[in-house]
PDB file of N, CA and C in Angstrom:
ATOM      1  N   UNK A   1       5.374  -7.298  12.892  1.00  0.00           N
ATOM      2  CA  UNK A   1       3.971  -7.058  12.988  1.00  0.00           C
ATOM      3  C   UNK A   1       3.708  -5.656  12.453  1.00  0.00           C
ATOM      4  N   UNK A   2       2.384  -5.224  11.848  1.00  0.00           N
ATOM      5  CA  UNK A   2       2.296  -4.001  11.211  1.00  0.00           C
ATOM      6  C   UNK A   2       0.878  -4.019  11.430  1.00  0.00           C
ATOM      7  N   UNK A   3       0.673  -2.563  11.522  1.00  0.00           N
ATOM      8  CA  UNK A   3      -0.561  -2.582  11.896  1.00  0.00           C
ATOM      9  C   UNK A   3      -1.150  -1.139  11.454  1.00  0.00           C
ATOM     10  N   UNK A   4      -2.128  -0.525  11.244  1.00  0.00           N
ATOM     11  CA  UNK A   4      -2.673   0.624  10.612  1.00  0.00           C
ATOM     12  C   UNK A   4      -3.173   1.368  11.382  1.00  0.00           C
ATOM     13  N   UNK A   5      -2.722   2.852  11.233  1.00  0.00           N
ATOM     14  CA  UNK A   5      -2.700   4.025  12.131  1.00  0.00           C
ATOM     15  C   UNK A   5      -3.895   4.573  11.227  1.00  0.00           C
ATOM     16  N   UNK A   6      -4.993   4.930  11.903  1.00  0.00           N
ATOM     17  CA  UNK A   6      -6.268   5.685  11.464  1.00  0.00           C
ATOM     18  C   UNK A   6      -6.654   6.500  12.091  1.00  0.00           C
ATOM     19  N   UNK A   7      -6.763   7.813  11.565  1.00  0.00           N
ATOM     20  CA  UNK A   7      -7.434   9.331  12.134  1.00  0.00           C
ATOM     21  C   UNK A   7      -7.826   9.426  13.422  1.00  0.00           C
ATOM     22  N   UNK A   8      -7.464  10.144  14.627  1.00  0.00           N
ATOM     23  CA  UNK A   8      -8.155  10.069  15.449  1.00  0.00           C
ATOM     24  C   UNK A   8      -8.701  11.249  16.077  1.00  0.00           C
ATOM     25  N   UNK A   9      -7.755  12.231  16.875  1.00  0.00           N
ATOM     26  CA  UNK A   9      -8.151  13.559  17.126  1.00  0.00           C
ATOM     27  C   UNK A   9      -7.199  14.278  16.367  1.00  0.00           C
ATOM     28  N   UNK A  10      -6.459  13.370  15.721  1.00  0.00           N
ATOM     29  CA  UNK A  10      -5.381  13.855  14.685  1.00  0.00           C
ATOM     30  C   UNK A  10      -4.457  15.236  15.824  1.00  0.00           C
ATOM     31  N   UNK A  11      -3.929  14.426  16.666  1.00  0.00           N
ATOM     32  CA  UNK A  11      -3.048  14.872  17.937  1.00  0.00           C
ATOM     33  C   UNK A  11      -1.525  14.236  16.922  1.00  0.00           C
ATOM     34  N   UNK A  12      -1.604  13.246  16.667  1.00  0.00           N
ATOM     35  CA  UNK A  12      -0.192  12.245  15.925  1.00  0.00           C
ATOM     36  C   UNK A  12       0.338  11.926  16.914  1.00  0.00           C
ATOM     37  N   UNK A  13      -0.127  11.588  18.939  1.00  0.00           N
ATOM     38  CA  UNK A  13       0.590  11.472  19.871  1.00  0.00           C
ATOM     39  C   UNK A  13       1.311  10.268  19.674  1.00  0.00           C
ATOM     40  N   UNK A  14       1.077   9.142  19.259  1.00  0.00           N
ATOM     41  CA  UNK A  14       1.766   7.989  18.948  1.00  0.00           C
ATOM     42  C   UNK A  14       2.781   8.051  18.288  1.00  0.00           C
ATOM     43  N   UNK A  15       2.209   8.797  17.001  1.00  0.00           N
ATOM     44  CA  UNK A  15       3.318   8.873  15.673  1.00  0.00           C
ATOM     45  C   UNK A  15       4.238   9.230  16.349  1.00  0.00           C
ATOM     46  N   UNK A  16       4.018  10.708  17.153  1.00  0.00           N
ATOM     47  CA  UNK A  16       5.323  11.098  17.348  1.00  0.00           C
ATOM     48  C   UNK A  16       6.130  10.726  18.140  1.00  0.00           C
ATOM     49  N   UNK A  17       5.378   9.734  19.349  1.00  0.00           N
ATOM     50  CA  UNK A  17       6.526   9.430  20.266  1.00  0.00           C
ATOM     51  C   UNK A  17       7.119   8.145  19.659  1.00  0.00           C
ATOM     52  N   UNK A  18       6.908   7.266  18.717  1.00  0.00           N
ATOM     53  CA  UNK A  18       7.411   6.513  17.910  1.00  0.00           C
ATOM     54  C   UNK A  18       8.297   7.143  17.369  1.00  0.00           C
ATOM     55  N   UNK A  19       8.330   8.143  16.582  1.00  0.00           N
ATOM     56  CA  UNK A  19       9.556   9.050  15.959  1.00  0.00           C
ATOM     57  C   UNK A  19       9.843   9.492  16.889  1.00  0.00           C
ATOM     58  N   UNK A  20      10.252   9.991  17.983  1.00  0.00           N
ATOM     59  CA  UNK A  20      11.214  10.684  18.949  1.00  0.00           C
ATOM     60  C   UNK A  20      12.157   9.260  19.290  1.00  0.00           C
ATOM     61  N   UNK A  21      11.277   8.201  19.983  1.00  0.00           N
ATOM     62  CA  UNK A  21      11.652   6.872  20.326  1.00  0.00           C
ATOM     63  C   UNK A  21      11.276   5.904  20.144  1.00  0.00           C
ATOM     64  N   UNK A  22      12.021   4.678  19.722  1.00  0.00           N
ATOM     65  CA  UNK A  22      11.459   4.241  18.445  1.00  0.00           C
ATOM     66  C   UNK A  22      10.849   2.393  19.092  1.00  0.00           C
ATOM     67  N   UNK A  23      11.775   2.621  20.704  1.00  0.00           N
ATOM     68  CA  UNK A  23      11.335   1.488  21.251  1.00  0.00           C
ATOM     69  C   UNK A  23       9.656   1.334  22.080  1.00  0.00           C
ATOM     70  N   UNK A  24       9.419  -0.093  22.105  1.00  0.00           N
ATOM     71  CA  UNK A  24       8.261  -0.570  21.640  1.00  0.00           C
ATOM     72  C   UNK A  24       7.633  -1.547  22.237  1.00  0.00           C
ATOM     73  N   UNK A  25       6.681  -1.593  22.699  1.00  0.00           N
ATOM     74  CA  UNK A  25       6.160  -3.370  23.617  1.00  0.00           C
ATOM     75  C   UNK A  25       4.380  -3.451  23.491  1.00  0.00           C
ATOM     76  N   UNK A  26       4.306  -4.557  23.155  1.00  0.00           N
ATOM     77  CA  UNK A  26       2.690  -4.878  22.755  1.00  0.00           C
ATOM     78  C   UNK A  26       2.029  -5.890  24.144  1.00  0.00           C
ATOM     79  N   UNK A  27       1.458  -5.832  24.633  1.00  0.00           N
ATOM     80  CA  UNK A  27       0.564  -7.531  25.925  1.00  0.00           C
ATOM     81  C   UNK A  27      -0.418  -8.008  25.150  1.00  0.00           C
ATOM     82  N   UNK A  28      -0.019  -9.559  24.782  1.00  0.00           N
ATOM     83  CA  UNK A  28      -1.382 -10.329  24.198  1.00  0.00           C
ATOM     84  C   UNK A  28      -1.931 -10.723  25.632  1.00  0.00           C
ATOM     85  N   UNK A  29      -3.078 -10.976  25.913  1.00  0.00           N
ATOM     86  CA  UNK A  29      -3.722 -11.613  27.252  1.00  0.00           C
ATOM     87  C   UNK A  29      -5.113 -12.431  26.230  1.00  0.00           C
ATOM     88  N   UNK A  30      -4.388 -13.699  26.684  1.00  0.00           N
ATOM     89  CA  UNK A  30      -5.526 -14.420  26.918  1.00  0.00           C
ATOM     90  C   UNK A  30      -6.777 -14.670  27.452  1.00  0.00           C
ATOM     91  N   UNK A  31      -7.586 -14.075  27.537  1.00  0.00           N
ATOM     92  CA  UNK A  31      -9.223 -14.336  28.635  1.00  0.00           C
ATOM     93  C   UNK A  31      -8.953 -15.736  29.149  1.00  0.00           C
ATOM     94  N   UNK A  32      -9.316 -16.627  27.945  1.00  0.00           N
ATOM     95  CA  UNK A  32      -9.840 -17.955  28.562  1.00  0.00           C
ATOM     96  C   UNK A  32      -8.895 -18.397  29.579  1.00  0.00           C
ATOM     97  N   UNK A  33      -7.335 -18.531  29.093  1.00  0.00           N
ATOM     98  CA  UNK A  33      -6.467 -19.381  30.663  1.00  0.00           C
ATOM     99  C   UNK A  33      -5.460 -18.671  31.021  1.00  0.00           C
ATOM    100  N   UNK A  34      -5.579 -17.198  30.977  1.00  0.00           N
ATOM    101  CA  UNK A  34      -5.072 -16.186  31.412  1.00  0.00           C
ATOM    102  C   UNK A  34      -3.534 -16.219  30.617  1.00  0.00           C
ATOM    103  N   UNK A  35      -2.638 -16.965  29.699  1.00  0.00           N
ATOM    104  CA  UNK A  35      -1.633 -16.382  29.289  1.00  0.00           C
ATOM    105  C   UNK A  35      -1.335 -14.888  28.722  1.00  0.00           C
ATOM    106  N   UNK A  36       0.151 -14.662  29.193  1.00  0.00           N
ATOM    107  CA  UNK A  36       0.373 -13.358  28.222  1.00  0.00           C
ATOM    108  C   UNK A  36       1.195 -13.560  27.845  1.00  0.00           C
ATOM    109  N   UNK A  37       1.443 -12.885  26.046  1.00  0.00           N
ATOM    110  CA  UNK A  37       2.537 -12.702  25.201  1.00  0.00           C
ATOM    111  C   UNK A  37       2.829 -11.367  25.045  1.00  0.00           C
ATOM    112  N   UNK A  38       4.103 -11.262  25.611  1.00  0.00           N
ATOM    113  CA  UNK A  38       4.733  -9.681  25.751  1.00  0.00           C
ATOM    114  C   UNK A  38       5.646  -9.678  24.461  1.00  0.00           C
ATOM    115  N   UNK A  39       5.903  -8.784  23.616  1.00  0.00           N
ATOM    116  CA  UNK A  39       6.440  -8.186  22.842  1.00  0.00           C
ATOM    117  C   UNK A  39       7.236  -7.422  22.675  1.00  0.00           C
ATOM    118  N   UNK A  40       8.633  -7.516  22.276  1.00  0.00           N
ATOM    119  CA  UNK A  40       8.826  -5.538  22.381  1.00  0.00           C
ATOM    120  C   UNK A  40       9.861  -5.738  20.814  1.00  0.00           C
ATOM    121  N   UNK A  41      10.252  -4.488  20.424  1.00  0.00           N
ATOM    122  CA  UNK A  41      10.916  -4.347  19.410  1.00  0.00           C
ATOM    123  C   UNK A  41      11.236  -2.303  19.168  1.00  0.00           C
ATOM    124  N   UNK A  42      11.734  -2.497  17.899  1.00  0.00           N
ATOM    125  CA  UNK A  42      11.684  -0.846  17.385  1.00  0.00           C
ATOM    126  C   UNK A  42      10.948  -0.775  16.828  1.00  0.00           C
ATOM    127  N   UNK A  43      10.124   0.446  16.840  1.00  0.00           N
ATOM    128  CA  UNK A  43       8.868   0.801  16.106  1.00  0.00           C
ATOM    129  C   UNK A  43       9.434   1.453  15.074  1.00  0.00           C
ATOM    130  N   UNK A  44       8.780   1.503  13.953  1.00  0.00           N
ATOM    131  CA  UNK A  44       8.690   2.848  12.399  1.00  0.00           C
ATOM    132  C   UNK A  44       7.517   2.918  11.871  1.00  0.00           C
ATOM    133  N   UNK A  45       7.425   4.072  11.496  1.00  0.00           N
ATOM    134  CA  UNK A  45       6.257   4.548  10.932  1.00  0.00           C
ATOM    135  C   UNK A  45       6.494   4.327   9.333  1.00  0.00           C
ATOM    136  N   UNK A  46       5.829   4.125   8.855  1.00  0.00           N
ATOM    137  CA  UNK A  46       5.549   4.080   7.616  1.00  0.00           C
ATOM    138  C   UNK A  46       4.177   4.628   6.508  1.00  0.00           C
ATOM    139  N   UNK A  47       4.812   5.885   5.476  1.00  0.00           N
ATOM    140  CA  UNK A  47       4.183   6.652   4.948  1.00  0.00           C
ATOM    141  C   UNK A  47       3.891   6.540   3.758  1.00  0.00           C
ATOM    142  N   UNK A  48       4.617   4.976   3.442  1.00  0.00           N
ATOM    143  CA  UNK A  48       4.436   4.810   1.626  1.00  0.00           C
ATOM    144  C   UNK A  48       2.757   4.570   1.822  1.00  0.00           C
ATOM    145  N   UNK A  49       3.138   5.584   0.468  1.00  0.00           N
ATOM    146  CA  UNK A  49       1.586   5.825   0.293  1.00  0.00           C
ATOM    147  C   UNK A  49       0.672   4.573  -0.308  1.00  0.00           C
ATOM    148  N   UNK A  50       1.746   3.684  -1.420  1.00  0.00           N
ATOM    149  CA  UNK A  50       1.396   2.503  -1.718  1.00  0.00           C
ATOM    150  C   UNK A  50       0.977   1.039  -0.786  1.00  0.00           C
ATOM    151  N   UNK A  51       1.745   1.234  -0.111  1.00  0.00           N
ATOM    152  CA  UNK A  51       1.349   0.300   1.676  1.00  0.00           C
ATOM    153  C   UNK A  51       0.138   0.363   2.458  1.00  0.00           C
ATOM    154  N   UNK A  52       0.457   1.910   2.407  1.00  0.00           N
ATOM    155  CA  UNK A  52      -0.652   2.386   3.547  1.00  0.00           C
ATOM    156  C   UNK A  52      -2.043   1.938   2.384  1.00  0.00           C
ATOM    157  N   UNK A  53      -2.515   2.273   1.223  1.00  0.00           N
ATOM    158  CA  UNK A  53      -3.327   2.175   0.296  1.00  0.00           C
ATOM    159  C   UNK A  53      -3.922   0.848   0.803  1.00  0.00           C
ATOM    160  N   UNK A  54      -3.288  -0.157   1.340  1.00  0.00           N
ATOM    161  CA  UNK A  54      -3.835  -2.013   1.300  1.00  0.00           C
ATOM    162  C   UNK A  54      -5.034  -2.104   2.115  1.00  0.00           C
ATOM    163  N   UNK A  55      -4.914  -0.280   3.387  1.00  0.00           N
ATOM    164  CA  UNK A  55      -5.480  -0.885   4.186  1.00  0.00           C
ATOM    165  C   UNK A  55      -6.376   0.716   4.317  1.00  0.00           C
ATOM    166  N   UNK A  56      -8.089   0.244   4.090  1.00  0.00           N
ATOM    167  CA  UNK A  56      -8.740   0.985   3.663  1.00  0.00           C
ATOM    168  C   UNK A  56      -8.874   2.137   5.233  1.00  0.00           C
ATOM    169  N   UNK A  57      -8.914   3.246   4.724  1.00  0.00           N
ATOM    170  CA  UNK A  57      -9.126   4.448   5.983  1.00  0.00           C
ATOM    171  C   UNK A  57      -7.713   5.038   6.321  1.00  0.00           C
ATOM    172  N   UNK A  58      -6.777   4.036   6.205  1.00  0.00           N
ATOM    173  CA  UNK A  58      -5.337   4.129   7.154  1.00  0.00           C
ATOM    174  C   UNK A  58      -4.994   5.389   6.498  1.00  0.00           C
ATOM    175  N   UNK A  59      -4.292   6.126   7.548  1.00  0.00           N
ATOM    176  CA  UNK A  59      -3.246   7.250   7.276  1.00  0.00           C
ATOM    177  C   UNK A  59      -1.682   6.647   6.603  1.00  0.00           C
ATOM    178  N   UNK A  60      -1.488   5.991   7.772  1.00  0.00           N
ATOM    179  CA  UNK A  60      -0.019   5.264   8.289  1.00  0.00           C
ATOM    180  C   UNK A  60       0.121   4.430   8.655  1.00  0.00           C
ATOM    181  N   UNK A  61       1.376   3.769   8.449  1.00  0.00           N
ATOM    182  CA  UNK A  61       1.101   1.900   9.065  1.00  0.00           C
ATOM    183  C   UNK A  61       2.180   2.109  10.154  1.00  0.00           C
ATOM    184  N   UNK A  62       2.130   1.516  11.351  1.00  0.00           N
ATOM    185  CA  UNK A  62       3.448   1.076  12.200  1.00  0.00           C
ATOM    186  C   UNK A  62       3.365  -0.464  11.923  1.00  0.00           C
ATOM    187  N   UNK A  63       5.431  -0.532  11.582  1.00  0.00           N
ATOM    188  CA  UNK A  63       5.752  -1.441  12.029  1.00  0.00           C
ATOM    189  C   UNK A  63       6.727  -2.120  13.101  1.00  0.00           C
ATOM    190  N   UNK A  64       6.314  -2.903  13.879  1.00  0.00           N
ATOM    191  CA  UNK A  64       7.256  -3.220  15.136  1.00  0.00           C
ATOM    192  C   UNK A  64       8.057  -4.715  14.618  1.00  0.00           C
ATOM    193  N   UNK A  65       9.176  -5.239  13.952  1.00  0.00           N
ATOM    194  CA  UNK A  65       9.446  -6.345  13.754  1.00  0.00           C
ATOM    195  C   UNK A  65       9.752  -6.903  15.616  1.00  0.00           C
ATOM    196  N   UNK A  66       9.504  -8.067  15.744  1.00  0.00           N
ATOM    197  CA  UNK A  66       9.350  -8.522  17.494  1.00  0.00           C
ATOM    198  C   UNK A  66      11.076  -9.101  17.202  1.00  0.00           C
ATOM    199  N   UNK A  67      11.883  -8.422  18.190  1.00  0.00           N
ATOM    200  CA  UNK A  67      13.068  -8.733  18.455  1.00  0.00           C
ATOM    201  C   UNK A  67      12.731  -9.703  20.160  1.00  0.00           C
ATOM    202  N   UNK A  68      12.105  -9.994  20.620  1.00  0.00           N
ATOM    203  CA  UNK A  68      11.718 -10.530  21.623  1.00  0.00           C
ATOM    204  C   UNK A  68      10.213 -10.847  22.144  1.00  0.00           C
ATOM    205  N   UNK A  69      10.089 -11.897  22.421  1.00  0.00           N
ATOM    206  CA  UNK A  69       8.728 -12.257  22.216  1.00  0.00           C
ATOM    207  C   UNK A  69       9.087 -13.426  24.003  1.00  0.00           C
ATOM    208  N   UNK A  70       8.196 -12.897  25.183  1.00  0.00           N
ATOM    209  CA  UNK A  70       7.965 -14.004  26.427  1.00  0.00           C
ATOM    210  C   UNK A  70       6.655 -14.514  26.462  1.00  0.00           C
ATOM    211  N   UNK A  71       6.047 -15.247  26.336  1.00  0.00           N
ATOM    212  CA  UNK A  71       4.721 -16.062  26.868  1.00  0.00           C
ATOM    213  C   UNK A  71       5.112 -16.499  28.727  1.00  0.00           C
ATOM    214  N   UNK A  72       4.359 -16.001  29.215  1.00  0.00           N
ATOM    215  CA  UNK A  72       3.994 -16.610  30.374  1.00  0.00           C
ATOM    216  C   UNK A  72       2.454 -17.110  30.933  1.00  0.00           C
ATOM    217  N   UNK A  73       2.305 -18.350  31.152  1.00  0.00           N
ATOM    218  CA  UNK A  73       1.290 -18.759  31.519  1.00  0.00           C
ATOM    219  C   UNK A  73       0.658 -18.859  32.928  1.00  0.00           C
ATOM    220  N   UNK A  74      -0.637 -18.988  32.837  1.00  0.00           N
ATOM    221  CA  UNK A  74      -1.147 -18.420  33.687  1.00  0.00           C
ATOM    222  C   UNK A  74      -0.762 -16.835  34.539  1.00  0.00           C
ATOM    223  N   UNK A  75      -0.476 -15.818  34.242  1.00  0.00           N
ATOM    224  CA  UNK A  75      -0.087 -14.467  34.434  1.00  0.00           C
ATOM    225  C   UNK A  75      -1.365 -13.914  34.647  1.00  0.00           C
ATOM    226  N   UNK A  76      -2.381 -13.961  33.973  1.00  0.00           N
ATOM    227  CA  UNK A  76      -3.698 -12.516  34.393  1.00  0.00           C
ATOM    228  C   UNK A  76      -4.536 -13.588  34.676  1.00  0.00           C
ATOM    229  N   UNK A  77      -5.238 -13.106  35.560  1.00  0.00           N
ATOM    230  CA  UNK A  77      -5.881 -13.959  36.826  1.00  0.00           C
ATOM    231  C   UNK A  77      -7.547 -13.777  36.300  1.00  0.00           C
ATOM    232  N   UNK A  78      -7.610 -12.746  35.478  1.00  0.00           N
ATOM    233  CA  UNK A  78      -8.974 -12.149  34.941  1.00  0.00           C
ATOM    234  C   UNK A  78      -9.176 -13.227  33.898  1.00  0.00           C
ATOM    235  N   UNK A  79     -10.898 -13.975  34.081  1.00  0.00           N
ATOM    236  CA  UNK A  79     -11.247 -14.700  32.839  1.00  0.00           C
ATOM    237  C   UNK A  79     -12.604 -14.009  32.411  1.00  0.00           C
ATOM    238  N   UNK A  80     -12.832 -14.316  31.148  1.00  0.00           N
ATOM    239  CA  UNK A  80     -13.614 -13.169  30.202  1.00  0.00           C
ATOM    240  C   UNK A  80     -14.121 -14.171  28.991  1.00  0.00           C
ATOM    241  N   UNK A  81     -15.203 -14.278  28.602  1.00  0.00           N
ATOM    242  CA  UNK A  81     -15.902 -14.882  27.394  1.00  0.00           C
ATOM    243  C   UNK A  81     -16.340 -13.584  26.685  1.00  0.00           C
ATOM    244  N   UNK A  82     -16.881 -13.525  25.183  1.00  0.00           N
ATOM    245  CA  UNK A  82     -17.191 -12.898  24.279  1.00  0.00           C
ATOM    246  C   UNK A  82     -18.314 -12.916  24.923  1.00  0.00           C
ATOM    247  N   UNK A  83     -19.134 -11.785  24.906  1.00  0.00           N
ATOM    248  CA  UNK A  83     -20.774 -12.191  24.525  1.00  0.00           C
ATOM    249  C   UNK A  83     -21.598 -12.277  23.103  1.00  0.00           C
ATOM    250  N   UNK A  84     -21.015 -10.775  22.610  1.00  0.00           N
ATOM    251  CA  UNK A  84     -21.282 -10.160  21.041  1.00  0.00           C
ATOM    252  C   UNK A  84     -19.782  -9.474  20.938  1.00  0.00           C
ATOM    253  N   UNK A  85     -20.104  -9.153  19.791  1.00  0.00           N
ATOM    254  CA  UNK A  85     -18.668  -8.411  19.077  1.00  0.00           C
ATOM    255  C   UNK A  85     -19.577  -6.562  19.588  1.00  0.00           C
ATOM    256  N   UNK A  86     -18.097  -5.972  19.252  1.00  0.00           N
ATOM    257  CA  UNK A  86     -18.807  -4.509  18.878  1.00  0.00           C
ATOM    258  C   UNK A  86     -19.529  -4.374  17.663  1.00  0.00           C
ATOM    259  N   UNK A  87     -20.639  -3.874  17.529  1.00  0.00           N
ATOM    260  CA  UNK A  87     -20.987  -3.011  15.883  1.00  0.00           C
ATOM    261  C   UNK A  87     -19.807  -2.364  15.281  1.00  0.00           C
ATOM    262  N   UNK A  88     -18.944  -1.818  15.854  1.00  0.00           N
ATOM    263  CA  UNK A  88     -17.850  -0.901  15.646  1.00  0.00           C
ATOM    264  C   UNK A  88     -16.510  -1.608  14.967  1.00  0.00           C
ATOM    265  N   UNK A  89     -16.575  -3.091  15.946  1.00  0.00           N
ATOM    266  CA  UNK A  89     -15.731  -3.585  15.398  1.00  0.00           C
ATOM    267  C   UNK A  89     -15.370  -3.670  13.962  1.00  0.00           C
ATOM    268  N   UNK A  90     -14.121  -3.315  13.632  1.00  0.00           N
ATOM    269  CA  UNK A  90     -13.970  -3.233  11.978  1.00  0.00           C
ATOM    270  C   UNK A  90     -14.427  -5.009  11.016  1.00  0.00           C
TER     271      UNK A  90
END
């Protein structure tokens, strides 16, 4: 999975604790029937400038390839519908 690192208080707190340590875990949660897909892997940062280019704004891309992937169902007890999106949303 890869995903694009964009400007923030330009702290680099992520970047760097990704480069100090490189391990890694993502939670998908389902709203509608509460599953979660847990994730974990090694993280890297990535600075090619040609990569990062695909994805408009990005500084840097992380990528986590998933060396382990659990689904458990029914896990979050919280249910949630959309109403609207953000404006913000990209």
């Amino acid at each position: 999975m890869i995903y694009p690192d964009y400007p923030g208080n330009n702290m680099f707190c992520t970047v760097g604790n990704i480069e100090a340590d490189s391990r890694a875990g993502m939670v998908f949660v389902d709203f509608d029937d509460g599953r979660t897909l847990q994730t974990t892997g090694h993280a890297e940062v990535i600075w090619d400038e040609d990569r990062v280019a695909r994805y408009d704004g990005a500084e840097r891309l992380v990528e986590i390839p998933v060396e382990r992937a659990v689904e458990l169902p029914d896990r979050n007890p919280l249910r949630w519908s959309l109403e609207e999106r953000s404006p913000l949303y990209p």
